[in-house]
C-alpha atoms as a PDB file:
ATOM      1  CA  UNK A   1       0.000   0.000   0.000  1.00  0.00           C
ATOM      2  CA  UNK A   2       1.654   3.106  -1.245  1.00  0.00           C
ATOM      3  CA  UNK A   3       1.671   5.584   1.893  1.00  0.00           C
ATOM      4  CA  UNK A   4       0.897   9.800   1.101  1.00  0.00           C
ATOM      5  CA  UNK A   5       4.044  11.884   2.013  1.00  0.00           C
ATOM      6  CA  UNK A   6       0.683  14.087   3.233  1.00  0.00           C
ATOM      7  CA  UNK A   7      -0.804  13.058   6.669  1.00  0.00           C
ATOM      8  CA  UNK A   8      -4.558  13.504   7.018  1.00  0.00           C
ATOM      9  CA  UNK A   9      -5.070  13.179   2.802  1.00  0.00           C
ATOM     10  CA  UNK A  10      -8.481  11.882   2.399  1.00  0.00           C
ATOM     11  CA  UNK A  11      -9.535  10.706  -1.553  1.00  0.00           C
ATOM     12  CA  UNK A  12     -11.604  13.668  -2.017  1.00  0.00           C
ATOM     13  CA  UNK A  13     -14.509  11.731  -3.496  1.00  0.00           C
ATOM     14  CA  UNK A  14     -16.358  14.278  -5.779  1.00  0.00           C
ATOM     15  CA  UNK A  15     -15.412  16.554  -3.212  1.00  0.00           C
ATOM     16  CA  UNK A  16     -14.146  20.266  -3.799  1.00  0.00           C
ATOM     17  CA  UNK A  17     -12.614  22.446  -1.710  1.00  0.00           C
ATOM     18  CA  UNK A  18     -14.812  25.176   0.029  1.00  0.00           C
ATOM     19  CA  UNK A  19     -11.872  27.758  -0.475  1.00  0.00           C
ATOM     20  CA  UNK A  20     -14.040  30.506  -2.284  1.00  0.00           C
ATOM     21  CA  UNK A  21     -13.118  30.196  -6.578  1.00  0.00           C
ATOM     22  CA  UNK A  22     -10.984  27.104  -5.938  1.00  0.00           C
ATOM     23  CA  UNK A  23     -11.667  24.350  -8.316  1.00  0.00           C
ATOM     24  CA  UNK A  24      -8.871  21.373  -6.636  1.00  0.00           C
ATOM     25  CA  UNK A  25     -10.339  18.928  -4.852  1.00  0.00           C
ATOM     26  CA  UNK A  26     -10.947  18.786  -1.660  1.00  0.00           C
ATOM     27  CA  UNK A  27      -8.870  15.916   0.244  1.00  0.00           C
ATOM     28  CA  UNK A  28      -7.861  18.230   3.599  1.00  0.00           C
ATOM     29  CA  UNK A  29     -10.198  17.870   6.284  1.00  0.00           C
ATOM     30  CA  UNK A  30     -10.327  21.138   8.641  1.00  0.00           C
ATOM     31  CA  UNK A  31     -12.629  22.285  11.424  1.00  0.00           C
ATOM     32  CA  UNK A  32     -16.131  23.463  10.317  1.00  0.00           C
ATOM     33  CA  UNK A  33     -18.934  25.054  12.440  1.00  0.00           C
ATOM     34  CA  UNK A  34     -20.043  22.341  14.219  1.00  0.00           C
ATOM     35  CA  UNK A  35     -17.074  20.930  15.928  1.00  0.00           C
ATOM     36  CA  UNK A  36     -17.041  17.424  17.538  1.00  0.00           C
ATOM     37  CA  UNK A  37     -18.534  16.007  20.576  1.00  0.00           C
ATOM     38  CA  UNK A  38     -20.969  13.678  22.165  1.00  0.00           C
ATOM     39  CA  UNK A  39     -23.021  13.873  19.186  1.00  0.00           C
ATOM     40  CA  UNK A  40     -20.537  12.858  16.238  1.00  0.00           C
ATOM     41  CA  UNK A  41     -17.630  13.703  14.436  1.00  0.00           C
ATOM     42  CA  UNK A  42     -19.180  17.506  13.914  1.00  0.00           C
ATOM     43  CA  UNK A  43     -19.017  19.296  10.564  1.00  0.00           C
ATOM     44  CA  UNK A  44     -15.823  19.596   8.672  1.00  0.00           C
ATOM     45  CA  UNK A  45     -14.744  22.223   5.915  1.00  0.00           C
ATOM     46  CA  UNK A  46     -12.763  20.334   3.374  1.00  0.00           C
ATOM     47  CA  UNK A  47      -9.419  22.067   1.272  1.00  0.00           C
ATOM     48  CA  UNK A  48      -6.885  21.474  -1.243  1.00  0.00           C
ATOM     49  CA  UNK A  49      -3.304  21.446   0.337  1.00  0.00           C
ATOM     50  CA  UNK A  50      -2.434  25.125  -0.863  1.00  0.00           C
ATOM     51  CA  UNK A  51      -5.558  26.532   1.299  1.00  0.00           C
ATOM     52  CA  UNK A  52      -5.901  24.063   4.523  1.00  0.00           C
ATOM     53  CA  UNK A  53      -2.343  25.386   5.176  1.00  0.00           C
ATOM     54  CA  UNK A  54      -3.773  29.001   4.613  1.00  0.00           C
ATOM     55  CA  UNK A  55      -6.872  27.893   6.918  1.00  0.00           C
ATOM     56  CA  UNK A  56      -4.618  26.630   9.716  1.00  0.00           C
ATOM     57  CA  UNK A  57      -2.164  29.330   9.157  1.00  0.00           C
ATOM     58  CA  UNK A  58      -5.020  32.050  10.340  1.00  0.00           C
ATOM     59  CA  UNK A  59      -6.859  29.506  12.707  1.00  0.00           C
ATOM     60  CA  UNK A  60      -7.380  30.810  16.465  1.00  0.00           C
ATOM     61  CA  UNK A  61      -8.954  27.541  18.451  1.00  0.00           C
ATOM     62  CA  UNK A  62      -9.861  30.665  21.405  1.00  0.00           C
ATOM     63  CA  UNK A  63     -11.371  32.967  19.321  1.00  0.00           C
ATOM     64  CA  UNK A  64     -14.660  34.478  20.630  1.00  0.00           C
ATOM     65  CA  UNK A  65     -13.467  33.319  23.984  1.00  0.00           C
ATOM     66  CA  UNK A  66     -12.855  35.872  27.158  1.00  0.00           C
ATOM     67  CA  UNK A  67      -9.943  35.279  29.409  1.00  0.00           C
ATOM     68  CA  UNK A  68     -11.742  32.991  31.819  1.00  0.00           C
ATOM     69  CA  UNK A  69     -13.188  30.768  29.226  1.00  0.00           C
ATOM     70  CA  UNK A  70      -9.519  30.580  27.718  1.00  0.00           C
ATOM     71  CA  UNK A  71      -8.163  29.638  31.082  1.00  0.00           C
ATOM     72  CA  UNK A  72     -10.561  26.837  31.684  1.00  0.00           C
ATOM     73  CA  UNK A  73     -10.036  25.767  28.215  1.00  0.00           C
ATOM     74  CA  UNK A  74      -6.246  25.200  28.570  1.00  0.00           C
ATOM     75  CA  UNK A  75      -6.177  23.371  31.779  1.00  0.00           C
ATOM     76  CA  UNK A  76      -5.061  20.187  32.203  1.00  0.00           C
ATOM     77  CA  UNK A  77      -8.948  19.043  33.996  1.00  0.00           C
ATOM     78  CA  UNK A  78     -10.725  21.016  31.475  1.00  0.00           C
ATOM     79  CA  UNK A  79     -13.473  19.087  30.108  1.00  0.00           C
ATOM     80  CA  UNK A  80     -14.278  16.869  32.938  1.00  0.00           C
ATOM     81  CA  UNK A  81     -16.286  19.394  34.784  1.00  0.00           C
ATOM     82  CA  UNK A  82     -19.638  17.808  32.733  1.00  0.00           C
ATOM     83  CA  UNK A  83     -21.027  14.878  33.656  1.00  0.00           C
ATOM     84  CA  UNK A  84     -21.694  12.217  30.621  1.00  0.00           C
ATOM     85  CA  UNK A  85     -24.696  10.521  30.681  1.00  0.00           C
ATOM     86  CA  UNK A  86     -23.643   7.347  32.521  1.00  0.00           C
ATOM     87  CA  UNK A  87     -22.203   9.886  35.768  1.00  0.00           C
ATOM     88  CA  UNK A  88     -25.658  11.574  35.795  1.00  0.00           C
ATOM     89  CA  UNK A  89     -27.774  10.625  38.442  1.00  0.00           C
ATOM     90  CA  UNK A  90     -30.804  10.546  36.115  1.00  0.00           C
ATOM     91  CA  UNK A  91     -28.614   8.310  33.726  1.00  0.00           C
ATOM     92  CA  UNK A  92     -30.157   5.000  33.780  1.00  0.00           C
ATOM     93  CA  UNK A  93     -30.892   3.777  30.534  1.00  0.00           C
ATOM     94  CA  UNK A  94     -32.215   0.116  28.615  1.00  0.00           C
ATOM     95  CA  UNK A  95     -32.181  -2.091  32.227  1.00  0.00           C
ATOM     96  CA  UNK A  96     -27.550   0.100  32.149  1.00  0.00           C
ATOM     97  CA  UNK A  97     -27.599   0.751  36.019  1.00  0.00           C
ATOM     98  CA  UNK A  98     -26.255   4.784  36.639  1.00  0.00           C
ATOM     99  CA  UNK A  99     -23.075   5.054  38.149  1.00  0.00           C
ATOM    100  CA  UNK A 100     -24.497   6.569  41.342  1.00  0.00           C
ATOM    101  CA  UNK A 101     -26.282   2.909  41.944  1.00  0.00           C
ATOM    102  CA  UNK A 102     -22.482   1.211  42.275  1.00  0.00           C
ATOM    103  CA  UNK A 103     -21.595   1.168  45.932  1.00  0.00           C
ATOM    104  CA  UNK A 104     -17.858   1.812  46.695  1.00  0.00           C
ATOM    105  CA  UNK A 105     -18.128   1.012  50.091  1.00  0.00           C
ATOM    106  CA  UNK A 106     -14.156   0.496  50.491  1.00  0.00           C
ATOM    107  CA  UNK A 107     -13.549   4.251  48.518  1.00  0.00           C
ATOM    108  CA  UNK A 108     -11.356   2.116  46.115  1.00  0.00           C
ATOM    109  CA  UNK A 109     -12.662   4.265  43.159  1.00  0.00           C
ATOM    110  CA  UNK A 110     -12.932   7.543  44.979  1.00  0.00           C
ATOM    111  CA  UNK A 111      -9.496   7.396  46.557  1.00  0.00           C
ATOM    112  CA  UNK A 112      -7.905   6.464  42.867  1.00  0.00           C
ATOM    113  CA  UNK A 113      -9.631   9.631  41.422  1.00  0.00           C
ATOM    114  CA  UNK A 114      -8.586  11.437  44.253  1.00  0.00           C
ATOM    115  CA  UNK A 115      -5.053  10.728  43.919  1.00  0.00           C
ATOM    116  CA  UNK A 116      -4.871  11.010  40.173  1.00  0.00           C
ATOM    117  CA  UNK A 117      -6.132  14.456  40.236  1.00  0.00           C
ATOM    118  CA  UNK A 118      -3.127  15.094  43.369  1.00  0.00           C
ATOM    119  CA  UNK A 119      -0.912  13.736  40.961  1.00  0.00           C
ATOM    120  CA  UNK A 120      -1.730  15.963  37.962  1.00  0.00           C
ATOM    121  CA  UNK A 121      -2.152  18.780  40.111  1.00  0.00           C
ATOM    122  CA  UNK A 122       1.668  18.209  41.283  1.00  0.00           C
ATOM    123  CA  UNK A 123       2.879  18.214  37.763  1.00  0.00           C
ATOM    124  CA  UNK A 124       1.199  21.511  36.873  1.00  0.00           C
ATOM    125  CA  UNK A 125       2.231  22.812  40.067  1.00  0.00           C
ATOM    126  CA  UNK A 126       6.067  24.470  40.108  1.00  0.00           C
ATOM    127  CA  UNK A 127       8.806  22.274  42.255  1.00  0.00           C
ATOM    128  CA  UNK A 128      10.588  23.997  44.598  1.00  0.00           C
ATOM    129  CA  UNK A 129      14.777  24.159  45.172  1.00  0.00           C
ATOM    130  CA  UNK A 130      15.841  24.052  48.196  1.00  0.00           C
ATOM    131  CA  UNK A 131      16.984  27.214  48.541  1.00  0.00           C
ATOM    132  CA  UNK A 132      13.148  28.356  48.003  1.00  0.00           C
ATOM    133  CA  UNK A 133      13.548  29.375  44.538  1.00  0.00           C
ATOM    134  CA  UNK A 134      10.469  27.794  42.122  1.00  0.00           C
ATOM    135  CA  UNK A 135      11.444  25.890  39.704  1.00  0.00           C
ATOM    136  CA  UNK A 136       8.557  25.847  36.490  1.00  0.00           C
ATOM    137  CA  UNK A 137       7.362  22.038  34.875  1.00  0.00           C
ATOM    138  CA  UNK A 138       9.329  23.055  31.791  1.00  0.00           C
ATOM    139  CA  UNK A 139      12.891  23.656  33.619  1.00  0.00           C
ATOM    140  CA  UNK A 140      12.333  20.250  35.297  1.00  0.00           C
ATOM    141  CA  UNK A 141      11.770  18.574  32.399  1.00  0.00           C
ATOM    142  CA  UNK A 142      14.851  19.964  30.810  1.00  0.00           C
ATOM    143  CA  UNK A 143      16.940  19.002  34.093  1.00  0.00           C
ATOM    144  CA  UNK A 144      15.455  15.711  33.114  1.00  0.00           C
ATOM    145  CA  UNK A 145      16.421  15.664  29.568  1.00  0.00           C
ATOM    146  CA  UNK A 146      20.326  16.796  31.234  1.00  0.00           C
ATOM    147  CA  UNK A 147      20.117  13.932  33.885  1.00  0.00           C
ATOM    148  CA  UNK A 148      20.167  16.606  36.713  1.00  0.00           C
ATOM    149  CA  UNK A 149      19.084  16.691  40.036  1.00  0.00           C
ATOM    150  CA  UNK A 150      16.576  19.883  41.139  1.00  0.00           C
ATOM    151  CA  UNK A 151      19.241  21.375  43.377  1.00  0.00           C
ATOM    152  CA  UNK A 152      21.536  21.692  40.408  1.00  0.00           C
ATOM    153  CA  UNK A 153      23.572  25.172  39.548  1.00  0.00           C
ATOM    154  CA  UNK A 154      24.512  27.160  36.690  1.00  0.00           C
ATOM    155  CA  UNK A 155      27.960  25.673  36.768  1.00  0.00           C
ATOM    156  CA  UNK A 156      26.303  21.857  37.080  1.00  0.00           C
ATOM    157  CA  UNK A 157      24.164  22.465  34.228  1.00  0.00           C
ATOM    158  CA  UNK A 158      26.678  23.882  32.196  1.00  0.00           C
ATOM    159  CA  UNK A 159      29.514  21.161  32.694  1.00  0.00           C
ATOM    160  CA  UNK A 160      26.519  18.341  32.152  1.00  0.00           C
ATOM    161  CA  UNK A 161      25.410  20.142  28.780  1.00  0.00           C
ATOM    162  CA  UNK A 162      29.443  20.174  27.756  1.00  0.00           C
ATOM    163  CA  UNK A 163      29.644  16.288  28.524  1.00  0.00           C
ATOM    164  CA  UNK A 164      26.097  15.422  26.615  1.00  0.00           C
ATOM    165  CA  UNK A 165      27.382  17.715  23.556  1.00  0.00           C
ATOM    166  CA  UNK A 166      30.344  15.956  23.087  1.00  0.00           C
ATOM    167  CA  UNK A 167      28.974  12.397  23.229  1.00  0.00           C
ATOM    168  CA  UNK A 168      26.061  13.313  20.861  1.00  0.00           C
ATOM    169  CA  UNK A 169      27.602  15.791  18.376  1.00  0.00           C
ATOM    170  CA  UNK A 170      28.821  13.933  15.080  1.00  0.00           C
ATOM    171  CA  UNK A 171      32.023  15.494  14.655  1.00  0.00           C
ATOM    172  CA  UNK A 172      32.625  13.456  17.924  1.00  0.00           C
ATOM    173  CA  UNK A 173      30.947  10.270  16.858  1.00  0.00           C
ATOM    174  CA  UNK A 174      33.065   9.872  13.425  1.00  0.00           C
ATOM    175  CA  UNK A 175      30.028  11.893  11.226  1.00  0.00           C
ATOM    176  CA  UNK A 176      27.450   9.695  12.485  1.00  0.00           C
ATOM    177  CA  UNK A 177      24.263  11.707  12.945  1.00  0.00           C
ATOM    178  CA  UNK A 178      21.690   8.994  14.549  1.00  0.00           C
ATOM    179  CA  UNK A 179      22.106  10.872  17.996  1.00  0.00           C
ATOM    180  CA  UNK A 180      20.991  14.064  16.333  1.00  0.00           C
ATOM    181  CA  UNK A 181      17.386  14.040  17.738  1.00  0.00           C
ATOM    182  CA  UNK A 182      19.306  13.924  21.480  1.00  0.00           C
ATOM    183  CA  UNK A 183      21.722  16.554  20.434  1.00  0.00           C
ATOM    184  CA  UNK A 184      18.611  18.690  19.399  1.00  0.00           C
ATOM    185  CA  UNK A 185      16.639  18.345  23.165  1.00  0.00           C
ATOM    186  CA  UNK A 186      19.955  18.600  25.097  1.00  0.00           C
ATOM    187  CA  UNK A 187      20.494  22.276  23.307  1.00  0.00           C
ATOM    188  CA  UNK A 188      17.317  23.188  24.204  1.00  0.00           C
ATOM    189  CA  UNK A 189      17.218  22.312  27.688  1.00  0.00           C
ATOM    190  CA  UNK A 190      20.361  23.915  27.943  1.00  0.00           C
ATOM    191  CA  UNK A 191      18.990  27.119  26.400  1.00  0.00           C
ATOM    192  CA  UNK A 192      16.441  26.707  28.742  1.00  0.00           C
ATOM    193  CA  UNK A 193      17.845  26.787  31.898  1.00  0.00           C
ATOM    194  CA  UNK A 194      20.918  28.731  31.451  1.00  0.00           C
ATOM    195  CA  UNK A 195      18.652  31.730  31.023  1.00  0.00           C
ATOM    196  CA  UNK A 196      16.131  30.297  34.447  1.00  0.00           C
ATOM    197  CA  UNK A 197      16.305  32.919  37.397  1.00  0.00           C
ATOM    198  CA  UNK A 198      16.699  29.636  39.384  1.00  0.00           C
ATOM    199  CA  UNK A 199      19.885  28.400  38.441  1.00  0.00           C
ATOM    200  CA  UNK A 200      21.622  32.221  38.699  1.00  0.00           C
END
């Protein structure tokens, strides 16, 4: 099966694209008014390659949205705060007991919720050195990329990134590139922290 050097072509069918005087076809799939939930897939406007990279070049997932809804929007629970229809207490359905009829006397399932949200709430939640200075998700997981501990320094992270260079750069592997992709996350860790107000 011969693959498309395109991800997300789709054999346009008879299809054209909605890009206003366009006659290609229209094998790009991109978000349309009605966009997916509960209730299907949603409505889709469909492109030729030249205009779904136009479309997605302009395309602004928050607009129409005030700060609040934006900040609900991008957090990491967002979404969960309405109840599908098996959660409702109202939900039973064809002889399908609702949710609230399960007993849990033990709190296995309540306790596991509980501590997954803890533990998502701890990873969106900056780490602190122990000198008292915060330390954001992103700088830990570039100490993580560097192999550091939290309590590094400037100096630690800077001989670490001097060690990783020179065992992933080609011109000290003979030319050979395969550790390129490492090379790539170690530089930008390193850019990363060198310029953190906790490692100063």
């Amino acid at each position: 099966m011969r693959r498309d050097r395109f991800h997300g072509r789709h054999e346009a069918g008879g299809r054209m694209c909605d890009w206003p005087e366009c006659g290609e076809a229209g094998e790009f799939r991109a978000p349309g008014t009605r966009p997916s939930g509960f209730d299907g897939p949603g409505e889709f406007r469909w492109f030729c390659l030249d205009h779904v990279r136009a479309f997605n070049s302009g395309y602004d997932f928050f607009e129409g949205m005030d700060a609040d809804e934006i900040l609900r929007a991008q957090s990491p629970l967002g979404g969960w705060d309405t109840e599908t229809r098996a959660f409702r207490a109202t939900g039973g359905v064809d002889g399908v007991p609702r949710w609230a009829d399960f007993a849990d006397p033990l709190d296995a399932i309540g306790e596991r919720a509980r501590d997954f949200v803890r533990r998502r709430e701890a990873a969106y939640r900056p780490a602190q050195r122990s000198d008292g200075r915060p330390v954001t998700p992103a700088e830990r997981r570039a100490l993580d990329t560097l192999g550091l501990p939290l309590d590094s320094n400037r100096s630690d992270v800077r001989r670490r990134y001097t060690r990783l260079l020179r065992r992933y750069h080609p011109d000290h592997n003979g030319g050979d590139r395969s550790l390129e992709d490492r090379l790539r996350r170690v530089v930008e860790a390193y850019q990363l922290l060198r310029r953190a107000p906790a490692f100063s």
